[in-house]
PDB file of N, CA and C in Angstrom:
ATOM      1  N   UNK A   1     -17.654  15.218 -12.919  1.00  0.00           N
ATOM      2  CA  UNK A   1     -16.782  14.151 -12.488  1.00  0.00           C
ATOM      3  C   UNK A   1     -17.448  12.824 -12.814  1.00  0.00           C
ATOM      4  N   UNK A   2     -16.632  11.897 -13.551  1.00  0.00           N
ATOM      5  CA  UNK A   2     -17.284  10.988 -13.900  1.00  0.00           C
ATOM      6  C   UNK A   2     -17.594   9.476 -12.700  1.00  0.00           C
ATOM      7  N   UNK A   3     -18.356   8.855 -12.228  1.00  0.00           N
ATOM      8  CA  UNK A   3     -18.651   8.353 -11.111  1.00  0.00           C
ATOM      9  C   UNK A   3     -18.423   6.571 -11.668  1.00  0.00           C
ATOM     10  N   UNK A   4     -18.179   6.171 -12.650  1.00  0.00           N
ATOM     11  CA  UNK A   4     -18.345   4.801 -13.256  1.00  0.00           C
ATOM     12  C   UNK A   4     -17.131   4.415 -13.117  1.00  0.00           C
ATOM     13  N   UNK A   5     -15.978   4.938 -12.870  1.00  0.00           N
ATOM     14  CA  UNK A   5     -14.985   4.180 -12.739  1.00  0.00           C
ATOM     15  C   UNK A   5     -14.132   5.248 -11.399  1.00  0.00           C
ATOM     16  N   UNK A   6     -13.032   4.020 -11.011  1.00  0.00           N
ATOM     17  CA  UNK A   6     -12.676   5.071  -9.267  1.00  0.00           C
ATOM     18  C   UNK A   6     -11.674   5.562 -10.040  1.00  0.00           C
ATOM     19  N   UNK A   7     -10.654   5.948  -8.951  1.00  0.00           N
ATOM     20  CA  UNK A   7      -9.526   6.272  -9.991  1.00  0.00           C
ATOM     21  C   UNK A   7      -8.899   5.950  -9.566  1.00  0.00           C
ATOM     22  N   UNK A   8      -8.545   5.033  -8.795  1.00  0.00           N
ATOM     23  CA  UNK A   8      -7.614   4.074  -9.488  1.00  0.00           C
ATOM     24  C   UNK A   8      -7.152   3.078 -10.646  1.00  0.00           C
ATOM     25  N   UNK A   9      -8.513   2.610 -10.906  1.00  0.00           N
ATOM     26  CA  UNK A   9      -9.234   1.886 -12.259  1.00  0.00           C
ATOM     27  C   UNK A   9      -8.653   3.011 -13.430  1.00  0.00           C
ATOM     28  N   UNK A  10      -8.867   4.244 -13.307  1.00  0.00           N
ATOM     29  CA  UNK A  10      -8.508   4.884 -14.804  1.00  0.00           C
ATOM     30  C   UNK A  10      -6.826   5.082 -13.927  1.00  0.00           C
ATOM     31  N   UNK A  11      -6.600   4.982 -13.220  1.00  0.00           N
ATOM     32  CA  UNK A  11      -4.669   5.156 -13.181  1.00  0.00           C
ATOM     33  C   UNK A  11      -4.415   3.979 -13.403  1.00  0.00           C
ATOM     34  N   UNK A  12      -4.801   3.295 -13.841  1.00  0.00           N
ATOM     35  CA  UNK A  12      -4.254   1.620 -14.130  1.00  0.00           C
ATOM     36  C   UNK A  12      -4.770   1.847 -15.491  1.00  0.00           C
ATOM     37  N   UNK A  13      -5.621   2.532 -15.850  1.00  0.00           N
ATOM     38  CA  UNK A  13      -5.655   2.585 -17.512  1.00  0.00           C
ATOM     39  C   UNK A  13      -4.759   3.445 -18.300  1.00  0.00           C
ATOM     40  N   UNK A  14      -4.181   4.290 -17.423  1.00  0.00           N
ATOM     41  CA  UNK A  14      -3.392   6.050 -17.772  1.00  0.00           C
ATOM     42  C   UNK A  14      -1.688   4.634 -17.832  1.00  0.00           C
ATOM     43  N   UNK A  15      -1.857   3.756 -16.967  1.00  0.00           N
ATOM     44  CA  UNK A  15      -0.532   3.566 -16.601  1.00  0.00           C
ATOM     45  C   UNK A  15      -0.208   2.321 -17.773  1.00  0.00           C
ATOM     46  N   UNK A  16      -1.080   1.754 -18.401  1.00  0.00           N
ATOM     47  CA  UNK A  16      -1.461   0.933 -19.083  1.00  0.00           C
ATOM     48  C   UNK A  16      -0.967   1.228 -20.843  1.00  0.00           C
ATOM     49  N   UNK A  17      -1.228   2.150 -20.296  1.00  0.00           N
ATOM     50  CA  UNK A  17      -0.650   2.984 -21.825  1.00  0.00           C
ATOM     51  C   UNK A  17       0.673   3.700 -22.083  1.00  0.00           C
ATOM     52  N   UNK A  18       1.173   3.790 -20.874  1.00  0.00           N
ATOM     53  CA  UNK A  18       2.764   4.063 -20.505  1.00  0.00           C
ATOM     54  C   UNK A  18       3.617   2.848 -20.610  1.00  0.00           C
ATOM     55  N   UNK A  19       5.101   3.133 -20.691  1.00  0.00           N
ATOM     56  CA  UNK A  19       5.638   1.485 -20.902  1.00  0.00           C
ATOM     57  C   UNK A  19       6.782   1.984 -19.486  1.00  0.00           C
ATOM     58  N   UNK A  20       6.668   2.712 -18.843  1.00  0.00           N
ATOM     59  CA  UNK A  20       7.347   2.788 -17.874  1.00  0.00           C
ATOM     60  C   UNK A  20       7.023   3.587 -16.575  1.00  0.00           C
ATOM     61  N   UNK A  21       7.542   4.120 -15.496  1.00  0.00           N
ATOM     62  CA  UNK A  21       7.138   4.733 -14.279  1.00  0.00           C
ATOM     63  C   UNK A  21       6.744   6.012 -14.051  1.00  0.00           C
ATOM     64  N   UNK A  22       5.987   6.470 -13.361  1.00  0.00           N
ATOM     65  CA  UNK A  22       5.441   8.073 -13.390  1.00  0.00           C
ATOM     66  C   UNK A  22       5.321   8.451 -12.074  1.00  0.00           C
ATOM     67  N   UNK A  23       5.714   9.417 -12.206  1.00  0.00           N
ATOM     68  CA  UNK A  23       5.949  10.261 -10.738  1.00  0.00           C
ATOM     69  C   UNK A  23       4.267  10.482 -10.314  1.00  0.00           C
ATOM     70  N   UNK A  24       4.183  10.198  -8.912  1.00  0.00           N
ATOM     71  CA  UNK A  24       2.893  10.488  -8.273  1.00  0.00           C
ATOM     72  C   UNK A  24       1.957  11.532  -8.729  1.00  0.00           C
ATOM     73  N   UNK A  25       2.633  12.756  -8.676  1.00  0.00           N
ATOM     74  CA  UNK A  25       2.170  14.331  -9.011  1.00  0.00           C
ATOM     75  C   UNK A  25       1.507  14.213 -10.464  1.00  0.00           C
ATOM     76  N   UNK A  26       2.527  13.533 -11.608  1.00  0.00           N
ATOM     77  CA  UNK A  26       2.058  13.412 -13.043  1.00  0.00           C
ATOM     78  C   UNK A  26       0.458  12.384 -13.401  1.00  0.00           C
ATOM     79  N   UNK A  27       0.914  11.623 -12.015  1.00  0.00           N
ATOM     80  CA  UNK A  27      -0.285  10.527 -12.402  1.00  0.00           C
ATOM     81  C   UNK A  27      -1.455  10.849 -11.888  1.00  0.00           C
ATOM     82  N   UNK A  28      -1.588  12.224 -10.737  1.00  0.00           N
ATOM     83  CA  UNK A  28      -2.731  12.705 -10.201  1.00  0.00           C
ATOM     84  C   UNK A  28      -3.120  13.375 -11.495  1.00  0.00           C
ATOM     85  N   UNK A  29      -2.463  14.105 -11.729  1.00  0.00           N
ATOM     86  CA  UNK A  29      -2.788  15.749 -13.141  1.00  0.00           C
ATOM     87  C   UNK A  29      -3.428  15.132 -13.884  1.00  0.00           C
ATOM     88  N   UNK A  30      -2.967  13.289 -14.435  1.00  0.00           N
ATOM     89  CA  UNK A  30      -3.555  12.715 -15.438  1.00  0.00           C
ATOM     90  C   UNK A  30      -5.061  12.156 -15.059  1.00  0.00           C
ATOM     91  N   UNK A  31      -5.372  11.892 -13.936  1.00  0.00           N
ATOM     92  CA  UNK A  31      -6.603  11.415 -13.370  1.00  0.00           C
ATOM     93  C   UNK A  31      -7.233  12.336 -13.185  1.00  0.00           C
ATOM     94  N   UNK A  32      -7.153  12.936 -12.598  1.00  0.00           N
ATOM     95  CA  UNK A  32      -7.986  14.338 -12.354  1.00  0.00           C
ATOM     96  C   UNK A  32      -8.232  15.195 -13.671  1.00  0.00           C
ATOM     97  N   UNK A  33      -7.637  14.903 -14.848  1.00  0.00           N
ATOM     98  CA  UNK A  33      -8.083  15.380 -15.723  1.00  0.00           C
ATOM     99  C   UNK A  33      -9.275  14.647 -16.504  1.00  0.00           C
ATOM    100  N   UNK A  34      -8.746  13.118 -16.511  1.00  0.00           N
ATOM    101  CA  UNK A  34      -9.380  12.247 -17.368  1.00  0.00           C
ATOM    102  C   UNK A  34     -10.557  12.247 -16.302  1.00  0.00           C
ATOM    103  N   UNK A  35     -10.869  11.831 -15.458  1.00  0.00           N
ATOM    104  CA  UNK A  35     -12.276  12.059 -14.526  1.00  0.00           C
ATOM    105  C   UNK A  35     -12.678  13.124 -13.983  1.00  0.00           C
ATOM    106  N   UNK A  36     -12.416  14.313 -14.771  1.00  0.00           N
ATOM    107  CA  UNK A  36     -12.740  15.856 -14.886  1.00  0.00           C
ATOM    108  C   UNK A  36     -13.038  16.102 -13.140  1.00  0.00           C
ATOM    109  N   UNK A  37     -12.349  15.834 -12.362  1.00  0.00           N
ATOM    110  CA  UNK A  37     -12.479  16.197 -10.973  1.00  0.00           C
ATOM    111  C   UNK A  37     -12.532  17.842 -10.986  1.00  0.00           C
ATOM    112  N   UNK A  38     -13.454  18.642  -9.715  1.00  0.00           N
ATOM    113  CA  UNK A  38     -14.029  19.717  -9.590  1.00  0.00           C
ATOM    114  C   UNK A  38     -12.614  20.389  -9.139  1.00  0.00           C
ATOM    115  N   UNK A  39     -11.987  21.672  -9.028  1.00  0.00           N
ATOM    116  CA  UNK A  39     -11.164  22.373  -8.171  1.00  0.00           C
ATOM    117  C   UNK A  39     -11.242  22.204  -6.883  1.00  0.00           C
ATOM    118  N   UNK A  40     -12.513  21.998  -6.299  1.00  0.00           N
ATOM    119  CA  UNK A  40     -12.886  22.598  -5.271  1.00  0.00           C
ATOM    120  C   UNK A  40     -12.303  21.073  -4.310  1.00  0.00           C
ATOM    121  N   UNK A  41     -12.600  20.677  -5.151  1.00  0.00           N
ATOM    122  CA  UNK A  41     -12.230  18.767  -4.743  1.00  0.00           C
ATOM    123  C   UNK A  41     -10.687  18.348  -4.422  1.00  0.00           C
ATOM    124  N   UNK A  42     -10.044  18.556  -5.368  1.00  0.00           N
ATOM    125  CA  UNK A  42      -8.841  18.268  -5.847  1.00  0.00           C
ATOM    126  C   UNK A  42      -8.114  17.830  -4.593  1.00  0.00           C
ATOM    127  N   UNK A  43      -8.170  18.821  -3.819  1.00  0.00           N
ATOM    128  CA  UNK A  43      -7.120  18.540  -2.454  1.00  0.00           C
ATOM    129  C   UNK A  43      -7.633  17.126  -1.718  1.00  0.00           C
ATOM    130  N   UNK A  44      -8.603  17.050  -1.273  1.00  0.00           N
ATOM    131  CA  UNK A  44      -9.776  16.220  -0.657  1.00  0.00           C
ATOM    132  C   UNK A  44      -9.340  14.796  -2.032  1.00  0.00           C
ATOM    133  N   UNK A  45      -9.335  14.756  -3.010  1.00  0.00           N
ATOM    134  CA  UNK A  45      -9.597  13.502  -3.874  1.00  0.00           C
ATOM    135  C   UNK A  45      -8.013  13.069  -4.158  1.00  0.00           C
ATOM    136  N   UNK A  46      -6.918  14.214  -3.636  1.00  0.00           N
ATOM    137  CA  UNK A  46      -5.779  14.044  -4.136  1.00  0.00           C
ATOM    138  C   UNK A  46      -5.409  12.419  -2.746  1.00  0.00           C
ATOM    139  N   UNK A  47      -5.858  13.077  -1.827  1.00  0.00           N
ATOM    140  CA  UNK A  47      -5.504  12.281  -0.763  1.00  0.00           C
ATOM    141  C   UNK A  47      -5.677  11.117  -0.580  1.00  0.00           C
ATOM    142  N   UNK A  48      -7.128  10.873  -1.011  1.00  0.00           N
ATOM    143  CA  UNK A  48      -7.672   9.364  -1.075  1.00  0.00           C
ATOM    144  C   UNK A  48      -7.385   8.756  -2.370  1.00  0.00           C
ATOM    145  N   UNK A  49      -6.991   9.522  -3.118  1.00  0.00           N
ATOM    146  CA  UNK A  49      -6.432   8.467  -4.507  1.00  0.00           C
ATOM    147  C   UNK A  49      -4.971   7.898  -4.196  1.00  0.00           C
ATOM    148  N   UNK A  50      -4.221   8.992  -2.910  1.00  0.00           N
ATOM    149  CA  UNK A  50      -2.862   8.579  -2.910  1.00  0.00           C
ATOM    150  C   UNK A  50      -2.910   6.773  -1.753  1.00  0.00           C
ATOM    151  N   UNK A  51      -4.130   7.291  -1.068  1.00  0.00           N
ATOM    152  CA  UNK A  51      -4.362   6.019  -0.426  1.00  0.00           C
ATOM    153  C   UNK A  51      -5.084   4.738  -1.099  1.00  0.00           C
ATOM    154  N   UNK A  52      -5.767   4.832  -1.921  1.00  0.00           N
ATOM    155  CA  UNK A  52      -6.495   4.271  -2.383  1.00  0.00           C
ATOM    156  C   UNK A  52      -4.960   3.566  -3.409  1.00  0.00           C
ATOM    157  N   UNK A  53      -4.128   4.531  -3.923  1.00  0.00           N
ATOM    158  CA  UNK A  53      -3.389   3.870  -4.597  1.00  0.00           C
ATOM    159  C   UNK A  53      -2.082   2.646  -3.758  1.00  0.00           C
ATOM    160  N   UNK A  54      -1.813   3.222  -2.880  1.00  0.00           N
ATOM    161  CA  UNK A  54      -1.082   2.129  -1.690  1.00  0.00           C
ATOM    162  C   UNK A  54      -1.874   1.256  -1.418  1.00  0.00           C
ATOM    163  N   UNK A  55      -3.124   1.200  -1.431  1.00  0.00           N
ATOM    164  CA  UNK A  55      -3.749   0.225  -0.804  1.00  0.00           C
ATOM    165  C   UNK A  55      -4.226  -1.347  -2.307  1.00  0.00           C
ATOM    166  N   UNK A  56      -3.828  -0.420  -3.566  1.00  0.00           N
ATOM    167  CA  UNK A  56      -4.361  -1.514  -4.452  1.00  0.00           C
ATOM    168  C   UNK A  56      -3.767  -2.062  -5.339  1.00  0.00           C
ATOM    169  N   UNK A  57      -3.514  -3.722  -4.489  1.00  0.00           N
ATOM    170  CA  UNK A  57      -2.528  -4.592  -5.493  1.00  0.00           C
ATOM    171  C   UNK A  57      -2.159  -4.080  -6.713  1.00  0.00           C
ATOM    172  N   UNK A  58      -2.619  -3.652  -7.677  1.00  0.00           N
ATOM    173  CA  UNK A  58      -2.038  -3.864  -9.132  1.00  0.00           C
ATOM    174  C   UNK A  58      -0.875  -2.556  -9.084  1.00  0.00           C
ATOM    175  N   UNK A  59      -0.707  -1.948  -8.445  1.00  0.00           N
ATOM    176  CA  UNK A  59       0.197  -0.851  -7.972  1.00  0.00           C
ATOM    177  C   UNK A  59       1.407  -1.257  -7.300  1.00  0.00           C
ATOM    178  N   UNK A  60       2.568  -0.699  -7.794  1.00  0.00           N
ATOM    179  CA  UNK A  60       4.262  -0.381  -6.769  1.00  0.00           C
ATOM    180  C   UNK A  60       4.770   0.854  -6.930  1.00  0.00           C
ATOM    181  N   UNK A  61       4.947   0.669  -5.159  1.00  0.00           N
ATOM    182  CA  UNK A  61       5.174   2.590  -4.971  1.00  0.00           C
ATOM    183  C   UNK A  61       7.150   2.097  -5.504  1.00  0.00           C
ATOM    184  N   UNK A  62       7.497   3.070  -5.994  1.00  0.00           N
ATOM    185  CA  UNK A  62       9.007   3.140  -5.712  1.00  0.00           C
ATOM    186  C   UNK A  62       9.710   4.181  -5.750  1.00  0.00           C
ATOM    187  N   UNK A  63      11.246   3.676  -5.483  1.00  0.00           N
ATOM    188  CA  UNK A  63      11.629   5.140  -4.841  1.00  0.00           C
ATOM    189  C   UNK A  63      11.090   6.648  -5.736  1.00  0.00           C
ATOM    190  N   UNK A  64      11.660   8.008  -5.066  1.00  0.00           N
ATOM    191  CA  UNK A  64      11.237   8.641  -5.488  1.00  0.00           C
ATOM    192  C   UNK A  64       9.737   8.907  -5.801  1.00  0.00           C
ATOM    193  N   UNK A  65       8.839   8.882  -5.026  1.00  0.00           N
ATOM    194  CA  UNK A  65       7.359   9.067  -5.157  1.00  0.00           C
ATOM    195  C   UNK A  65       6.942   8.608  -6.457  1.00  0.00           C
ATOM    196  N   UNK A  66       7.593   7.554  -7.180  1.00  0.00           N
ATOM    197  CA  UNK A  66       7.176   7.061  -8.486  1.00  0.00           C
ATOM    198  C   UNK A  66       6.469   5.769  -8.333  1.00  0.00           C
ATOM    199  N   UNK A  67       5.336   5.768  -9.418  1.00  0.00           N
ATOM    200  CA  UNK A  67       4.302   4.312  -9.466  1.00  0.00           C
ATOM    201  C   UNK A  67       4.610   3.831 -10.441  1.00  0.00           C
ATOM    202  N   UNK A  68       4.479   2.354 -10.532  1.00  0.00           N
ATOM    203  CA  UNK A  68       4.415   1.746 -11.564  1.00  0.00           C
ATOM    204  C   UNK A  68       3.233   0.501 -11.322  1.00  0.00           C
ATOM    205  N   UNK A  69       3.165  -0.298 -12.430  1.00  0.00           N
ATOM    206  CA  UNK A  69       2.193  -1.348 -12.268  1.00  0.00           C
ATOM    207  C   UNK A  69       2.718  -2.335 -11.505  1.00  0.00           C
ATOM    208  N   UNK A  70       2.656  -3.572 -10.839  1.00  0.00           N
ATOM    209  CA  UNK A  70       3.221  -4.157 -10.139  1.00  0.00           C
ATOM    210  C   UNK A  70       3.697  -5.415 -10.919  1.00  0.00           C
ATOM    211  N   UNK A  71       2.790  -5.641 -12.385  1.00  0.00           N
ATOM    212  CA  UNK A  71       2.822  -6.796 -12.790  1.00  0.00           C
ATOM    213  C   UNK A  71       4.190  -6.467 -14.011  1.00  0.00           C
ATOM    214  N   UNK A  72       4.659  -5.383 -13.722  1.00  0.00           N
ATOM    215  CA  UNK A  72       6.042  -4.897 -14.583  1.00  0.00           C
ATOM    216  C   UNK A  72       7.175  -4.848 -13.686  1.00  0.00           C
ATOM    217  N   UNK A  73       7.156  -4.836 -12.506  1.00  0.00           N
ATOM    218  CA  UNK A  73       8.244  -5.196 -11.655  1.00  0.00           C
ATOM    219  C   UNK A  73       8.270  -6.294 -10.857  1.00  0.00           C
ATOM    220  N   UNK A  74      10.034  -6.406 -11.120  1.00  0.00           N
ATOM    221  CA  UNK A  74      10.300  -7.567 -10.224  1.00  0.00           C
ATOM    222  C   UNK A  74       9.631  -7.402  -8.525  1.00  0.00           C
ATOM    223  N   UNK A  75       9.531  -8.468  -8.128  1.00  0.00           N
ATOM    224  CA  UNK A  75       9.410  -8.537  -6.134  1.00  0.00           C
ATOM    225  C   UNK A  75      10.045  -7.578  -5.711  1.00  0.00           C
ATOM    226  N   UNK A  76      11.684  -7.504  -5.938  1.00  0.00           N
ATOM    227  CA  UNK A  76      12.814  -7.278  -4.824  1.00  0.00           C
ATOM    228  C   UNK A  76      12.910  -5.810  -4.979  1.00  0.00           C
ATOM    229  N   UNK A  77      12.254  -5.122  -6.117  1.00  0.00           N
ATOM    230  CA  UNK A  77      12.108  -3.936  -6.746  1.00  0.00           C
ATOM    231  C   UNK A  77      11.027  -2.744  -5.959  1.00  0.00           C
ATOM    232  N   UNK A  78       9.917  -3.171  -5.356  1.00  0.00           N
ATOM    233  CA  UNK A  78       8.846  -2.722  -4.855  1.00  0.00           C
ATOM    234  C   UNK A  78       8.854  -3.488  -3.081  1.00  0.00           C
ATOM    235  N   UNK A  79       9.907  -4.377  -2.225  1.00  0.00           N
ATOM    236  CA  UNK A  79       9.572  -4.796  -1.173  1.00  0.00           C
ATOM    237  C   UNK A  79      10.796  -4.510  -0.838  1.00  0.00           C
ATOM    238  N   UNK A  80      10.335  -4.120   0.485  1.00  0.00           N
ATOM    239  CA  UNK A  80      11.996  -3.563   1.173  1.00  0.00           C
ATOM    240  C   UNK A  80      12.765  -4.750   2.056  1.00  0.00           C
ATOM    241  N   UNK A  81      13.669  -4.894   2.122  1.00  0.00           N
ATOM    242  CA  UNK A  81      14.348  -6.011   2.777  1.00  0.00           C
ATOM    243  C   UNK A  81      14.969  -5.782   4.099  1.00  0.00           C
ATOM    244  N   UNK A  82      14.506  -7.197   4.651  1.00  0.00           N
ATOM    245  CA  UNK A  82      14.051  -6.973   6.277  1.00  0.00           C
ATOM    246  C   UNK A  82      15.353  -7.630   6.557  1.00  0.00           C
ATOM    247  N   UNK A  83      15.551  -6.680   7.811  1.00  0.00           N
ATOM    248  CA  UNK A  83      16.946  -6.983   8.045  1.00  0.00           C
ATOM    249  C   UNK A  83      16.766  -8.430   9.595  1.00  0.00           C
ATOM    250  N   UNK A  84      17.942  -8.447   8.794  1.00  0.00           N
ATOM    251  CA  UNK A  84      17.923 -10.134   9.655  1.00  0.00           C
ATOM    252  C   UNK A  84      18.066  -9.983  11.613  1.00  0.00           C
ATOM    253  N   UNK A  85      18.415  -8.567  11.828  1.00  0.00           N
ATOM    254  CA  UNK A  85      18.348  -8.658  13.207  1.00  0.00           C
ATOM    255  C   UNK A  85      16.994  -8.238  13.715  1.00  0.00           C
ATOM    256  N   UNK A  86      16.648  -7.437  13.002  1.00  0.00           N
ATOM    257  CA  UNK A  86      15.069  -7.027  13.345  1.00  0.00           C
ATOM    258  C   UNK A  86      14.455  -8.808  13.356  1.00  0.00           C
ATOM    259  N   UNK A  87      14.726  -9.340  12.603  1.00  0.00           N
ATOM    260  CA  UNK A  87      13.863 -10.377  12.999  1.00  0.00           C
ATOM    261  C   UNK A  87      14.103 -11.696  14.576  1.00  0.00           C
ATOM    262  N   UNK A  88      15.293 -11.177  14.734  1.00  0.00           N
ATOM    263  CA  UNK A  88      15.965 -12.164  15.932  1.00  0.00           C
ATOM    264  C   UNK A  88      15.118 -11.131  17.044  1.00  0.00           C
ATOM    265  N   UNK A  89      15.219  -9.638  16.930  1.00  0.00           N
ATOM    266  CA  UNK A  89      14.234  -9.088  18.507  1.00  0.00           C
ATOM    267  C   UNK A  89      12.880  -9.260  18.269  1.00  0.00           C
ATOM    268  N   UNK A  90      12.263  -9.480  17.198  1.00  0.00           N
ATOM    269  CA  UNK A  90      10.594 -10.055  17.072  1.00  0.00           C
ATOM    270  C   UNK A  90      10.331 -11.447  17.151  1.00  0.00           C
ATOM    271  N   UNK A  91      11.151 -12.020  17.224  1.00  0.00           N
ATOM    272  CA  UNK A  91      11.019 -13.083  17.368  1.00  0.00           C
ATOM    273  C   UNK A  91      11.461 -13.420  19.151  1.00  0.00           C
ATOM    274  N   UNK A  92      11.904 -13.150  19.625  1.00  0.00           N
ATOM    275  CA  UNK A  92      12.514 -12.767  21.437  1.00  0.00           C
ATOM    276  C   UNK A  92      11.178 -12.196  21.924  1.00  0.00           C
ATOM    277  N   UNK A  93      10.505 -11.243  20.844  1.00  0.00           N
ATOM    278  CA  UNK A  93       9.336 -10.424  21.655  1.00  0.00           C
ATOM    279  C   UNK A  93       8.297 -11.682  21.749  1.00  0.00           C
ATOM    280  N   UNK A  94       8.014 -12.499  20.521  1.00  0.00           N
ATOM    281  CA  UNK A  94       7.290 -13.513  20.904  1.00  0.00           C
ATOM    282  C   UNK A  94       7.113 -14.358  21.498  1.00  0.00           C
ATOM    283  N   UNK A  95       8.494 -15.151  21.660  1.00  0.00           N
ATOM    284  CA  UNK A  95       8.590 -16.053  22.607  1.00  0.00           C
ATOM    285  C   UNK A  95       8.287 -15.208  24.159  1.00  0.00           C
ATOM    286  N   UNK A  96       8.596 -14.468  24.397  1.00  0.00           N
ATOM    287  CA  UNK A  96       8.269 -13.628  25.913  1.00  0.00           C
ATOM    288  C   UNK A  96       6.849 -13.631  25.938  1.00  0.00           C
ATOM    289  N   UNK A  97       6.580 -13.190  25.241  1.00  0.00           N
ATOM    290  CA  UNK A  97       4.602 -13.018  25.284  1.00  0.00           C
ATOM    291  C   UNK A  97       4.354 -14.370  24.878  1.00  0.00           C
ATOM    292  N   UNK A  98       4.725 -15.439  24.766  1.00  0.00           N
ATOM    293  CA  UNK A  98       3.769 -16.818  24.717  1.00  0.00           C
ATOM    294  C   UNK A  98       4.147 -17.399  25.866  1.00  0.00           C
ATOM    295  N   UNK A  99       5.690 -16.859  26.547  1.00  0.00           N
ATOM    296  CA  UNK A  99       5.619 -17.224  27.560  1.00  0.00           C
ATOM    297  C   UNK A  99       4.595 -17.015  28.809  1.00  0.00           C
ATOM    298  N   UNK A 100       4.558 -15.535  28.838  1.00  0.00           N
ATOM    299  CA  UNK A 100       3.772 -14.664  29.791  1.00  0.00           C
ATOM    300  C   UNK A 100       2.440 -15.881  29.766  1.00  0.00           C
ATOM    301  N   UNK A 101       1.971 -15.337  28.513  1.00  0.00           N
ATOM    302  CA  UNK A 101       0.308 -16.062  28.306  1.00  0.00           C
ATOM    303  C   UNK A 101       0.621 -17.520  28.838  1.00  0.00           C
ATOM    304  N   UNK A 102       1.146 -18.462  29.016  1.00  0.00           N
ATOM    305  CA  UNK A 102       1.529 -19.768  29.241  1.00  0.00           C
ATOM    306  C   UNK A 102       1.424 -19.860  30.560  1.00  0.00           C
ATOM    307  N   UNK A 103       1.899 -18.654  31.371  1.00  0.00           N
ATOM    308  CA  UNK A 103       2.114 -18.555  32.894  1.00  0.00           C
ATOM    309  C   UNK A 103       0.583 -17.985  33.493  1.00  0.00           C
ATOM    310  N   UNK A 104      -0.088 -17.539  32.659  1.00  0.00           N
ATOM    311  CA  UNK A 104      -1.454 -16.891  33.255  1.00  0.00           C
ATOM    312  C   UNK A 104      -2.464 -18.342  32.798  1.00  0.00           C
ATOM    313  N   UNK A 105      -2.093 -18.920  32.186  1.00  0.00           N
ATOM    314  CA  UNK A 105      -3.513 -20.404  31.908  1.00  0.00           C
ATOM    315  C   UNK A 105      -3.106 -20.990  32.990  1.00  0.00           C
ATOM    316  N   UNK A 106      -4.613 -21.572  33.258  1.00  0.00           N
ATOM    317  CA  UNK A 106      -4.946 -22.359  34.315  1.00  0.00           C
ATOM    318  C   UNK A 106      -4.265 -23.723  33.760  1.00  0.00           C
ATOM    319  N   UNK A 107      -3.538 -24.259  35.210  1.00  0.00           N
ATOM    320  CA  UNK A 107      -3.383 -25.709  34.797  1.00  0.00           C
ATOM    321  C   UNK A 107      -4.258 -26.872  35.077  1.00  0.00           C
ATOM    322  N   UNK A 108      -5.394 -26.882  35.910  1.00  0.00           N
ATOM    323  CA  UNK A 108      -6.005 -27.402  36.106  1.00  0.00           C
ATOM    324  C   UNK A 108      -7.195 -27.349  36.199  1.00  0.00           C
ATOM    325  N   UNK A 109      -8.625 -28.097  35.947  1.00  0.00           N
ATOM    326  CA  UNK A 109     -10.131 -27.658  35.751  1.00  0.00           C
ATOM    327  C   UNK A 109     -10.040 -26.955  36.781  1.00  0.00           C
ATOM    328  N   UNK A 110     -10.010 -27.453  38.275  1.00  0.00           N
ATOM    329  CA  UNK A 110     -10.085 -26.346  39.738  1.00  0.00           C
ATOM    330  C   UNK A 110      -9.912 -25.318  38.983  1.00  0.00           C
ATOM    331  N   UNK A 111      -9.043 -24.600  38.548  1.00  0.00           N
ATOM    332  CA  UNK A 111      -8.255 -23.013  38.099  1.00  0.00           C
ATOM    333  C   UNK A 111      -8.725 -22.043  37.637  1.00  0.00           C
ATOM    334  N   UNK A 112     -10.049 -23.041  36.890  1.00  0.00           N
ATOM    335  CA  UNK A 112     -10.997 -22.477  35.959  1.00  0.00           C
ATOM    336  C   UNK A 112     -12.082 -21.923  36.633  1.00  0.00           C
TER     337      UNK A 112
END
């Protein structure tokens, strides 16, 4: 197994050379080949590459367990859209909790 590059670094090189999207499963087979990962490993390295891959900017998950590079898709393509009432009860939740906290400060040095 080669240790000089992670793999995400060679799935950004595998993906680099593609001109379009690849299903999760195809893009493990291709890493795990190109960084000759052990059998014994596979399960164990499948996991942290799938995290390692959510976790690193140059990556967009989209539908269908498919990746692409991020710098090939639009925004609205890879971010899910937040619905406008979810934001009216998070925003209610905040104002309540700055209230709360507002009501527990001391108003005066004495208080302290």
């Amino acid at each position: 197994m080669s240790t000089k590059e992670t793999m995400t670094d060679t799935a950004f090189h595998v993906m680099t050379k593609r001109k379009k999207e690849i299903e999760f499963a195809k893009l493990w087979q291709e890493v795990a080949k190109t960084m000759d990962i052990p059998a014994d490993r596979l399960a164990r390295k499948k996991a942290q590459f799938y995290s390692e891959l959510m976790l690193d900017g140059r990556f967009a998950s989209l539908k269908g367990n498919k990746w692409d590079l991020r710098s090939r898709r639009k925004f609205d393509e890879f971010h899910k859209d937040t619905d406008i009432d979810d934001l009216d009860d998070d925003e209610e939740i905040i104002e309540e909790a700055e209230d709360d906290e507002d009501a527990a400060l001391p108003k005066t040095e004495e208080e302290y």
